[in-house]
C-alpha atoms as a PDB file:
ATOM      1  CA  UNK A   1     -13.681  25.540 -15.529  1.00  0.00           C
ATOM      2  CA  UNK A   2     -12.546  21.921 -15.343  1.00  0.00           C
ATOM      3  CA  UNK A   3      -9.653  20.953 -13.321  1.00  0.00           C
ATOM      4  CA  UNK A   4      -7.293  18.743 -15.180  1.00  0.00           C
ATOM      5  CA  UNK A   5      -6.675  15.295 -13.687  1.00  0.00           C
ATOM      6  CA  UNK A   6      -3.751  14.857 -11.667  1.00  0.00           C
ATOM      7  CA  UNK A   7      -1.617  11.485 -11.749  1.00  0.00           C
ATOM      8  CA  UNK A   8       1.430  10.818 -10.523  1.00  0.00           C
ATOM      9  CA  UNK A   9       4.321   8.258 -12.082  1.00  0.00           C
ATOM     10  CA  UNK A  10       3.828   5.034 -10.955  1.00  0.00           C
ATOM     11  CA  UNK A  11       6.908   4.778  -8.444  1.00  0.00           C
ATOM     12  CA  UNK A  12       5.479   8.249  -6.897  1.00  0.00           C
ATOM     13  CA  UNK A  13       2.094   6.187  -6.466  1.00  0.00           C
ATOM     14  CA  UNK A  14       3.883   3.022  -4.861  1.00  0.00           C
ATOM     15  CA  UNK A  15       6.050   5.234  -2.223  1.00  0.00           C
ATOM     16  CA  UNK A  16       3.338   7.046  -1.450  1.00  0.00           C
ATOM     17  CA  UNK A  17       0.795   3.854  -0.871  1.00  0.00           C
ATOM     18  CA  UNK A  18       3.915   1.708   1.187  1.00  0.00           C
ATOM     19  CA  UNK A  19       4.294   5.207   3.411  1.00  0.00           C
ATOM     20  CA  UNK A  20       0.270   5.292   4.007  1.00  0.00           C
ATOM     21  CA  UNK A  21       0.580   1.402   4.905  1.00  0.00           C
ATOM     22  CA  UNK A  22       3.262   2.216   7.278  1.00  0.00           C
ATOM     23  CA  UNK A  23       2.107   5.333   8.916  1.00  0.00           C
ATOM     24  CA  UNK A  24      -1.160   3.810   9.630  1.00  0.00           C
ATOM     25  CA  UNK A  25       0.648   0.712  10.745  1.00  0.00           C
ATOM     26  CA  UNK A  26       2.714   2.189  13.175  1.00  0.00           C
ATOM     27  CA  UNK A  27      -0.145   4.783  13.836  1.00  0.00           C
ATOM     28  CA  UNK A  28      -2.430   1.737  15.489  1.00  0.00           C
ATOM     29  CA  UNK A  29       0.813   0.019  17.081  1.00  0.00           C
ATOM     30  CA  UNK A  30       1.542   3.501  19.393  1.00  0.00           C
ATOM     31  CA  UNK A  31      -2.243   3.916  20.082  1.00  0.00           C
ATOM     32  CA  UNK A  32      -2.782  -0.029  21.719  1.00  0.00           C
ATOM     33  CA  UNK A  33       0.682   0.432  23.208  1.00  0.00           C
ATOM     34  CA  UNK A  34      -0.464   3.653  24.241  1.00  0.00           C
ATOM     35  CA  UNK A  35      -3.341   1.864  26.189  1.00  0.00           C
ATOM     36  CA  UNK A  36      -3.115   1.177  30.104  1.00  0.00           C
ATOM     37  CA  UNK A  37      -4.733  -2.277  29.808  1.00  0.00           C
ATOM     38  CA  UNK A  38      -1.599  -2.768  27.539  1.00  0.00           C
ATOM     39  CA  UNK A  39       1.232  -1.447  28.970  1.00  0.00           C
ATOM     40  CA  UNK A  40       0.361  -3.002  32.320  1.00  0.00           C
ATOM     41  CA  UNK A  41      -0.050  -6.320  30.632  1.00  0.00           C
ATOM     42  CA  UNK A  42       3.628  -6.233  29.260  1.00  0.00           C
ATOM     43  CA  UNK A  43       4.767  -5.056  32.500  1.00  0.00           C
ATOM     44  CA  UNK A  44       3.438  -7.703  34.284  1.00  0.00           C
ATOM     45  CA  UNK A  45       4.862 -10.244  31.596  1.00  0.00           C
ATOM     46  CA  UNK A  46       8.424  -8.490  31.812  1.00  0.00           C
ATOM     47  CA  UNK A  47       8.462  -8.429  35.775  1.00  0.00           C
ATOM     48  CA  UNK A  48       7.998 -12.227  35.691  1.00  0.00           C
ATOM     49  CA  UNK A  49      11.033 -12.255  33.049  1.00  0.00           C
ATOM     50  CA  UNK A  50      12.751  -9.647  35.072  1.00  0.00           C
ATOM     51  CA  UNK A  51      13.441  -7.240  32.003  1.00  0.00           C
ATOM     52  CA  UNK A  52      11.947  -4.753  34.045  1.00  0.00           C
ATOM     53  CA  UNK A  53      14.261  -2.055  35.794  1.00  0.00           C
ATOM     54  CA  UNK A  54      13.543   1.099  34.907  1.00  0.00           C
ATOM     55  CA  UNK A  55      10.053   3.162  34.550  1.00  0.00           C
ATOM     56  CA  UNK A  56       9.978   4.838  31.736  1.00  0.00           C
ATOM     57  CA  UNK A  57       7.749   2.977  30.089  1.00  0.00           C
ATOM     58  CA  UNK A  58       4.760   5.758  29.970  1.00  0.00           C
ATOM     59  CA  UNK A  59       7.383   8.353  28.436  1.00  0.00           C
ATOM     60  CA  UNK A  60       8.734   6.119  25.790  1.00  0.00           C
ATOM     61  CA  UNK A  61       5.082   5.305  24.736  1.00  0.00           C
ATOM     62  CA  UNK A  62       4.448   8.762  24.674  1.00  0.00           C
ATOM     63  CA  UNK A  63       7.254   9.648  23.039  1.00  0.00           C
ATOM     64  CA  UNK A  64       6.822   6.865  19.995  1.00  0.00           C
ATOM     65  CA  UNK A  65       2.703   8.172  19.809  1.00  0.00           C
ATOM     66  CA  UNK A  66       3.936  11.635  19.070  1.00  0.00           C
ATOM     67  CA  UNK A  67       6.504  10.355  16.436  1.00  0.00           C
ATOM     68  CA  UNK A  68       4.288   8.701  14.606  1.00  0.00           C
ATOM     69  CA  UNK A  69       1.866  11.182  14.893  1.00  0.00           C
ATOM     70  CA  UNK A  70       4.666  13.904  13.260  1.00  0.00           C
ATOM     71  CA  UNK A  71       5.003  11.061  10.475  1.00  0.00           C
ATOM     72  CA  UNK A  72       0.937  10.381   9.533  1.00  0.00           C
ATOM     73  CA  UNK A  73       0.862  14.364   9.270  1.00  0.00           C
ATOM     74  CA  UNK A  74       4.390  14.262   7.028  1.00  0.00           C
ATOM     75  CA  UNK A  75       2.119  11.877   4.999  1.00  0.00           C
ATOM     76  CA  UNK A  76      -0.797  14.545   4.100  1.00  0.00           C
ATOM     77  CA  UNK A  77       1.632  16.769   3.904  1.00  0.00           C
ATOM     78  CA  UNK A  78       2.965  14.435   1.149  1.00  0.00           C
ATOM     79  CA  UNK A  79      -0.588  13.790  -0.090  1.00  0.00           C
ATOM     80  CA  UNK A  80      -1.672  16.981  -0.959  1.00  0.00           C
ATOM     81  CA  UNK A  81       1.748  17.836  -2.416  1.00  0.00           C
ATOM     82  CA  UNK A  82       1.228  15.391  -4.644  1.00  0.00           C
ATOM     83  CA  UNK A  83      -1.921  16.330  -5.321  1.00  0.00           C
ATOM     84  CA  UNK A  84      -1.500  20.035  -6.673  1.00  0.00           C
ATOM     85  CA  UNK A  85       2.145  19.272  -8.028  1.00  0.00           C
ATOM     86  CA  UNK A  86       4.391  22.063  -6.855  1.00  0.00           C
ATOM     87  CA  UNK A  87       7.502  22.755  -8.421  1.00  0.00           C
ATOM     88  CA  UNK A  88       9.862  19.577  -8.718  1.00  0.00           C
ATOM     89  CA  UNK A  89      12.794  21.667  -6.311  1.00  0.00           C
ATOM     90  CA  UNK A  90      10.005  22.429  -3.631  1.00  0.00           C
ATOM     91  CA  UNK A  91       8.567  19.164  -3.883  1.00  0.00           C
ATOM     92  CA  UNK A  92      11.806  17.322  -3.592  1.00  0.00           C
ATOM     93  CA  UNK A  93      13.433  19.780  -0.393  1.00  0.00           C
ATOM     94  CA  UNK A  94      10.017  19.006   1.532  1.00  0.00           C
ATOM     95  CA  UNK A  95      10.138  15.412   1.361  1.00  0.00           C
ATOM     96  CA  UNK A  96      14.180  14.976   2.138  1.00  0.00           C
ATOM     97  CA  UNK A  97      13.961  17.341   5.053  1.00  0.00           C
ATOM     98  CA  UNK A  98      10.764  15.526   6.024  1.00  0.00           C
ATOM     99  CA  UNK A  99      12.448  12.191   5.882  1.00  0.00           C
ATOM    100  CA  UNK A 100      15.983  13.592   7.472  1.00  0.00           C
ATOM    101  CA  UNK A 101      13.832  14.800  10.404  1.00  0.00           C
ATOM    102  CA  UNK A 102      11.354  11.740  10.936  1.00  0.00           C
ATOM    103  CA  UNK A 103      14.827   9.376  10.519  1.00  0.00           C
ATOM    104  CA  UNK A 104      16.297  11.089  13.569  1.00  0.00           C
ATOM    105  CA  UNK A 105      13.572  10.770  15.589  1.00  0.00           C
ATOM    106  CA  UNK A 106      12.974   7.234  14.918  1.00  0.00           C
ATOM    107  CA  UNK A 107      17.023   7.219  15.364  1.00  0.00           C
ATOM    108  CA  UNK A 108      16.930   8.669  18.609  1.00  0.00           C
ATOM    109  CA  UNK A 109      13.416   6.293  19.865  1.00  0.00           C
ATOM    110  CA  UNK A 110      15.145   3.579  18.842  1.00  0.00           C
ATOM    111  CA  UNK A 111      18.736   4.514  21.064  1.00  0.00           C
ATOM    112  CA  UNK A 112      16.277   5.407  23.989  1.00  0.00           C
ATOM    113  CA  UNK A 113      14.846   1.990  24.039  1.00  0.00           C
ATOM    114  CA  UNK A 114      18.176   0.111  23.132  1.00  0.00           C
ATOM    115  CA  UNK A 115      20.023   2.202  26.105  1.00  0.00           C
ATOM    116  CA  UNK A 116      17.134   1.680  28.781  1.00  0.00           C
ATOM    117  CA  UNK A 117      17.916  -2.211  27.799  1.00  0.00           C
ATOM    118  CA  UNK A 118      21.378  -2.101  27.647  1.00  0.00           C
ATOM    119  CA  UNK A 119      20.988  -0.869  31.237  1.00  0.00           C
ATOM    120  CA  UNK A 120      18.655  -3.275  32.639  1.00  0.00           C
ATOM    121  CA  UNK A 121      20.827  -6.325  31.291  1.00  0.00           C
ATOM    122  CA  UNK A 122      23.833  -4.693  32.845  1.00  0.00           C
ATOM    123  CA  UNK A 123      21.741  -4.388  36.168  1.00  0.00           C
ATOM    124  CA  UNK A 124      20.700  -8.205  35.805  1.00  0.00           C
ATOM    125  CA  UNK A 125      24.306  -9.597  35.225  1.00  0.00           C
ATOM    126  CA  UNK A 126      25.849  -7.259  37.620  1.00  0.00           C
END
């Protein structure tokens, strides 16, 4: 029995290929920041600038590895549902919840970093 080929509409095909380009973008980024030869070397460039006040460097990197890797396995997720074509409803609930959920964790990343800076400038003027 031959399986009939699957395609998706063109705008299905360009979201999907920008979110592989991103998830494997920000994929490498957390994995060299995730690095001790790198880290260090950024600490030692921010401790000359003094931007550095408070250690939480290791957690945030941590923290942005396992976000992004929640979002490459959103992606397959995404793949395969796209590959075998569920029903339009099923298909359409996965991906907003998906992107509701990955948004506030990027959200909240994002607020951890601003806040730990907001902090150290306040500790450098003050």
């Amino acid at each position: 029995m031959k399986h009939p080929v699957v395609c998706a509409s063109p705008t299905r095909a360009i979201s999907l290929t920008a979110e592989i380009v991103l998830v494997l973008t920000t994929m490498l980024l957390m994995c060299l920041a995730y690095l001790e030869r790198f880290r260090k070397a950024l600490w030692e460039v921010g401790g000359q600038n003094s931007w550095n006040y408070i250690s939480r460097q290791q957690q945030q990197s941590e923290s942005s590895l396992a976000i992004s890797v929640l979002a490459a396995s959103t992606c397959i997720a995404r793949l395969v549902l796209a590959y075998f074509k569920p029903a339009a409803a099923h298909s359409c609930l996965f991906n907003t919840l998906n992107d509701i959920m990955l948004s506030g964790f990027w959200i909240y990343s994002i607020a951890a970093q601003c806040s730990r800076l907001a902090t150290s400038h306040a500790q450098t003027i003050s």
